[in-house]
N, C-alpha and C. Protein backbone atom coordinates (compact mmCIF):
# COMPACT_ATOMS: atom_id res chain seq x y z
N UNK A 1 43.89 -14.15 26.58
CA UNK A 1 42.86 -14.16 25.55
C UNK A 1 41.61 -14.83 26.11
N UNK A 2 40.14 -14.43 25.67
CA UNK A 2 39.29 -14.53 26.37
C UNK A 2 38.77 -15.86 25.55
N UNK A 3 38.10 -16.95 26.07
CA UNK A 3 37.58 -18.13 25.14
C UNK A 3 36.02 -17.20 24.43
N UNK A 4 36.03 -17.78 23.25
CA UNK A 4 34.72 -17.96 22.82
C UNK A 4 33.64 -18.27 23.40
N UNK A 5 32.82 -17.18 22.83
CA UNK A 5 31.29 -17.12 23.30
C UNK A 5 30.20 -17.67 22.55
N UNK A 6 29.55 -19.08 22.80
CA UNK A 6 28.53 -19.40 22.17
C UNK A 6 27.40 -18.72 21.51
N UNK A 7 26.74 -18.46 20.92
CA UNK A 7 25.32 -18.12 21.26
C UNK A 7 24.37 -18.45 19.96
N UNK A 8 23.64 -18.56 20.91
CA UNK A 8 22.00 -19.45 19.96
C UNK A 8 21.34 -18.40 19.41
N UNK A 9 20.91 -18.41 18.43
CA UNK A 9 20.28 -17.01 17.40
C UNK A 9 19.39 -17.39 17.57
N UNK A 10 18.75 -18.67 17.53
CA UNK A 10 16.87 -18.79 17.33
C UNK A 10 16.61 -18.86 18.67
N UNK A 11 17.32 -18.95 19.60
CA UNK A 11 16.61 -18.56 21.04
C UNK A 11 16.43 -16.88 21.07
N UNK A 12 16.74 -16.30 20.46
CA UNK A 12 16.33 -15.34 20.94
C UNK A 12 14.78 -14.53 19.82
N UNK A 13 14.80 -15.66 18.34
CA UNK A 13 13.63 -15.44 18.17
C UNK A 13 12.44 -15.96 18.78
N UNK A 14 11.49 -15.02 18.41
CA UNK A 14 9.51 -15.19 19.11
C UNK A 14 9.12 -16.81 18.23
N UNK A 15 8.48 -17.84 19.09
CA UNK A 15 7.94 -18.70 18.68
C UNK A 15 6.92 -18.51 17.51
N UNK A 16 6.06 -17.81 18.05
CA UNK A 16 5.15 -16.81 17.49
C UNK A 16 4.80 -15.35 16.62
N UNK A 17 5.57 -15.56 15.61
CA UNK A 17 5.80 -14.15 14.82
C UNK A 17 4.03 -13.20 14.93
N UNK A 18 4.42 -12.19 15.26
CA UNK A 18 2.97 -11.64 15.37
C UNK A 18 2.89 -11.39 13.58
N UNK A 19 1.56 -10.93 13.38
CA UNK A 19 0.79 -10.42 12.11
C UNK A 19 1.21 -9.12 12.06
N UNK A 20 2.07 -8.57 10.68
CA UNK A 20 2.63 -7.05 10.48
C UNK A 20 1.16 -6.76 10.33
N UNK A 21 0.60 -5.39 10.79
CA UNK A 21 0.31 -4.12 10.04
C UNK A 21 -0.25 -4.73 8.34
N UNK A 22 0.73 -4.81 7.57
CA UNK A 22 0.63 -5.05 5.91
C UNK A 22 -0.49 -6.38 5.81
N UNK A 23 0.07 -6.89 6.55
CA UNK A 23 -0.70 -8.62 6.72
C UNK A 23 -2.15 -8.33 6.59
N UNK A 24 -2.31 -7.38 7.48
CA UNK A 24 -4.08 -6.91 7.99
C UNK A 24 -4.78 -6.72 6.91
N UNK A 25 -4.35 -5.31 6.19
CA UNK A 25 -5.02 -4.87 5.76
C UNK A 25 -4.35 -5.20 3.76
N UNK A 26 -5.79 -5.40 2.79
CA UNK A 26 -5.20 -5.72 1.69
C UNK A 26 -3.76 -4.38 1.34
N UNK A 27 -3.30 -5.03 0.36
CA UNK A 27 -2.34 -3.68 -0.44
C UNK A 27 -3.41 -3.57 -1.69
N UNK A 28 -3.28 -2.41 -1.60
CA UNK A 28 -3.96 -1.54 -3.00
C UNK A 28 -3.06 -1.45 -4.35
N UNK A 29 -3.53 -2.07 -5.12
CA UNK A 29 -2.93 -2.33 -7.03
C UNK A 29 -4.16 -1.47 -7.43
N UNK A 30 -3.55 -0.67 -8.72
CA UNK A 30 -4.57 0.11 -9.28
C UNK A 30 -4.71 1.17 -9.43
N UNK A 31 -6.11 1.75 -10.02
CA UNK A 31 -6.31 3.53 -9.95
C UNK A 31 -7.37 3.48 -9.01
N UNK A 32 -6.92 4.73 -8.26
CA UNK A 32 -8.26 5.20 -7.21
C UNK A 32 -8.52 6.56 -7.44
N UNK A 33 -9.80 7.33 -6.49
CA UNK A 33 -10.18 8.33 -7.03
C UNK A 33 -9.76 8.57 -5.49
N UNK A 34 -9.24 9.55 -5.27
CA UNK A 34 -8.73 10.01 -3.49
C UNK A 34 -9.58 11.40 -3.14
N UNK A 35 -10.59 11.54 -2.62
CA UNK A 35 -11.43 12.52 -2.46
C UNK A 35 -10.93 13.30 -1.34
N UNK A 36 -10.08 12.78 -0.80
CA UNK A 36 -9.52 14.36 0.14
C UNK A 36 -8.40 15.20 -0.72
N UNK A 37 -8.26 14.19 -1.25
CA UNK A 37 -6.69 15.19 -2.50
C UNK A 37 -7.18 15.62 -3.69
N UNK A 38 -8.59 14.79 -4.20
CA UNK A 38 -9.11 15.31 -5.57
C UNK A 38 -8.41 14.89 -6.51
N UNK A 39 -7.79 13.67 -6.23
CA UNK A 39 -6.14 13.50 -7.49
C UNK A 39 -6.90 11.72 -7.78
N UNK A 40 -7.12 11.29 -9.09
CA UNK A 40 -6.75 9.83 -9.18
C UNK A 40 -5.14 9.64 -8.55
N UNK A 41 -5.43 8.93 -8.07
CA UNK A 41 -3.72 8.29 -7.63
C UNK A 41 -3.90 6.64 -8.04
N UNK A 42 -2.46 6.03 -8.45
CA UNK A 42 -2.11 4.72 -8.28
C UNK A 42 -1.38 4.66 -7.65
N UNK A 43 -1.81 3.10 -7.17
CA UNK A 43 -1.16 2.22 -5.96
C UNK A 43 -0.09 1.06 -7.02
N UNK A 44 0.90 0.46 -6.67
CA UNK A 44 1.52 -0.89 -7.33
C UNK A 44 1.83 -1.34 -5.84
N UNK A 45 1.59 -2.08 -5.55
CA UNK A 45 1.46 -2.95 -4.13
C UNK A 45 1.63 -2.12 -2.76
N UNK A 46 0.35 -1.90 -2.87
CA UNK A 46 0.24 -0.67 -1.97
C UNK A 46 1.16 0.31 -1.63
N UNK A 47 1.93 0.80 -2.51
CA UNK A 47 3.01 2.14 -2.65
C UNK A 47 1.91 2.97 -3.13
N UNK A 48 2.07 4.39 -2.80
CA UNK A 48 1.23 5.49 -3.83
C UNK A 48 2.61 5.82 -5.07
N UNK A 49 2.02 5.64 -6.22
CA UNK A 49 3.12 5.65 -7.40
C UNK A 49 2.62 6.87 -8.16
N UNK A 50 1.62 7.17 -8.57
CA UNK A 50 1.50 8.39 -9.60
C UNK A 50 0.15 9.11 -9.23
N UNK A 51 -0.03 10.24 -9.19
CA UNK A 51 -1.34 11.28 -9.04
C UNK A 51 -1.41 12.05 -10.29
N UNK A 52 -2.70 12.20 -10.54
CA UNK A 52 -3.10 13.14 -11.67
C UNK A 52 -4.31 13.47 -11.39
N UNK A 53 -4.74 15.39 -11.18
CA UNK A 53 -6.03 15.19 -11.22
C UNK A 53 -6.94 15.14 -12.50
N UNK A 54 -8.18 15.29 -11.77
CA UNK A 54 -9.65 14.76 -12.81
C UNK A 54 -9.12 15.59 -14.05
N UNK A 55 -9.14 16.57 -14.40
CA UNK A 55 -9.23 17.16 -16.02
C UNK A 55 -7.94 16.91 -16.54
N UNK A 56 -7.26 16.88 -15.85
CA UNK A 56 -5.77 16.07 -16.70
C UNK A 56 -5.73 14.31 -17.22
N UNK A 57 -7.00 13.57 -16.46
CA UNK A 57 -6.56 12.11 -16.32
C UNK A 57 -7.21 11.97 -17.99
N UNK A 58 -6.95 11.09 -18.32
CA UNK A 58 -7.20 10.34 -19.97
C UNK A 58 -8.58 9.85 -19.27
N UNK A 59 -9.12 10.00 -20.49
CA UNK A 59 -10.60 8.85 -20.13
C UNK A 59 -11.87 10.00 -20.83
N UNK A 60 -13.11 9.38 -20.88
CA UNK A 60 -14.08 10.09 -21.57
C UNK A 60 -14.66 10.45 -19.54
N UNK A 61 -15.66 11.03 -19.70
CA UNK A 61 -16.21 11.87 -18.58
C UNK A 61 -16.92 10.25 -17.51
N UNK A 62 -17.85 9.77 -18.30
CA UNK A 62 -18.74 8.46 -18.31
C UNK A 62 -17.55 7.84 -16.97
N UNK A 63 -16.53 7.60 -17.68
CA UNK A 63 -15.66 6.81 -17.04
C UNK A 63 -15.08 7.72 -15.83
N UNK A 64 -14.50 8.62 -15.74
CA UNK A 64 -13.81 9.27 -14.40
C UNK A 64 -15.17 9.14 -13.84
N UNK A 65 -16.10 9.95 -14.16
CA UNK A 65 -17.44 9.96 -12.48
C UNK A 65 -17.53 8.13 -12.06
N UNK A 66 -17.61 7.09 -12.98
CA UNK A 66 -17.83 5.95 -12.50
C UNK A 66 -16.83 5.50 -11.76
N UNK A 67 -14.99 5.74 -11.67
CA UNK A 67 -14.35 5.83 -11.05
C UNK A 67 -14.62 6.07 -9.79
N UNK A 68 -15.07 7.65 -10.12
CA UNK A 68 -14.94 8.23 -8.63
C UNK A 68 -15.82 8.08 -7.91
N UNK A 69 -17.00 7.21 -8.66
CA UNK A 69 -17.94 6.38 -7.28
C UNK A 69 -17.34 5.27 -6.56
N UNK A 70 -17.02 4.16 -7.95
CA UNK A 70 -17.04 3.23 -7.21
C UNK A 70 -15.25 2.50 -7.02
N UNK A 71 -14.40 3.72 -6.90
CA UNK A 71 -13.09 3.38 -6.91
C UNK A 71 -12.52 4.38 -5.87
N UNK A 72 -13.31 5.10 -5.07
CA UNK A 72 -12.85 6.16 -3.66
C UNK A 72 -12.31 5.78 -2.69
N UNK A 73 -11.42 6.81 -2.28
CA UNK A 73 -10.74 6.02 -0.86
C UNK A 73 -11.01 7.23 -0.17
């Protein structure tokens, strides 16, 4: 029978955890207006969760164009 093998787990982690990807850049909460798809879409922590386009979305007109200025990705 062979003896037992030690081994150290945090030696083999990085001192230094690098910065994910996610870290960088914010996550998106919310409605956006997505101008390559033409779809409001929502985000819930930066997941894409629901699309609907413009003449289907709820809202008076006033409100989708002000969206889709100042809420575009």
């Amino acid at each position: 029978m062979s003896k037992p093998q030690q081994i150290d787990l945090f030696a083999l982690l990085d001192s230094k955890p690098k910065p994910s990807a996610a870290a960088q850049k914010p996550l998106l909460n919310g409605l956006y207006y997505e101008r390559e798809t033409d779809l409001f879409v929502t985000f819930v922590q930066g997941r894409r969760h629901y699309e609907v386009p413009p003449r289907q979305c709820l809202g008076d007109k006033a409100w989708k164009d002000k969206t889709m200025r100042e809420r575009a990705i």
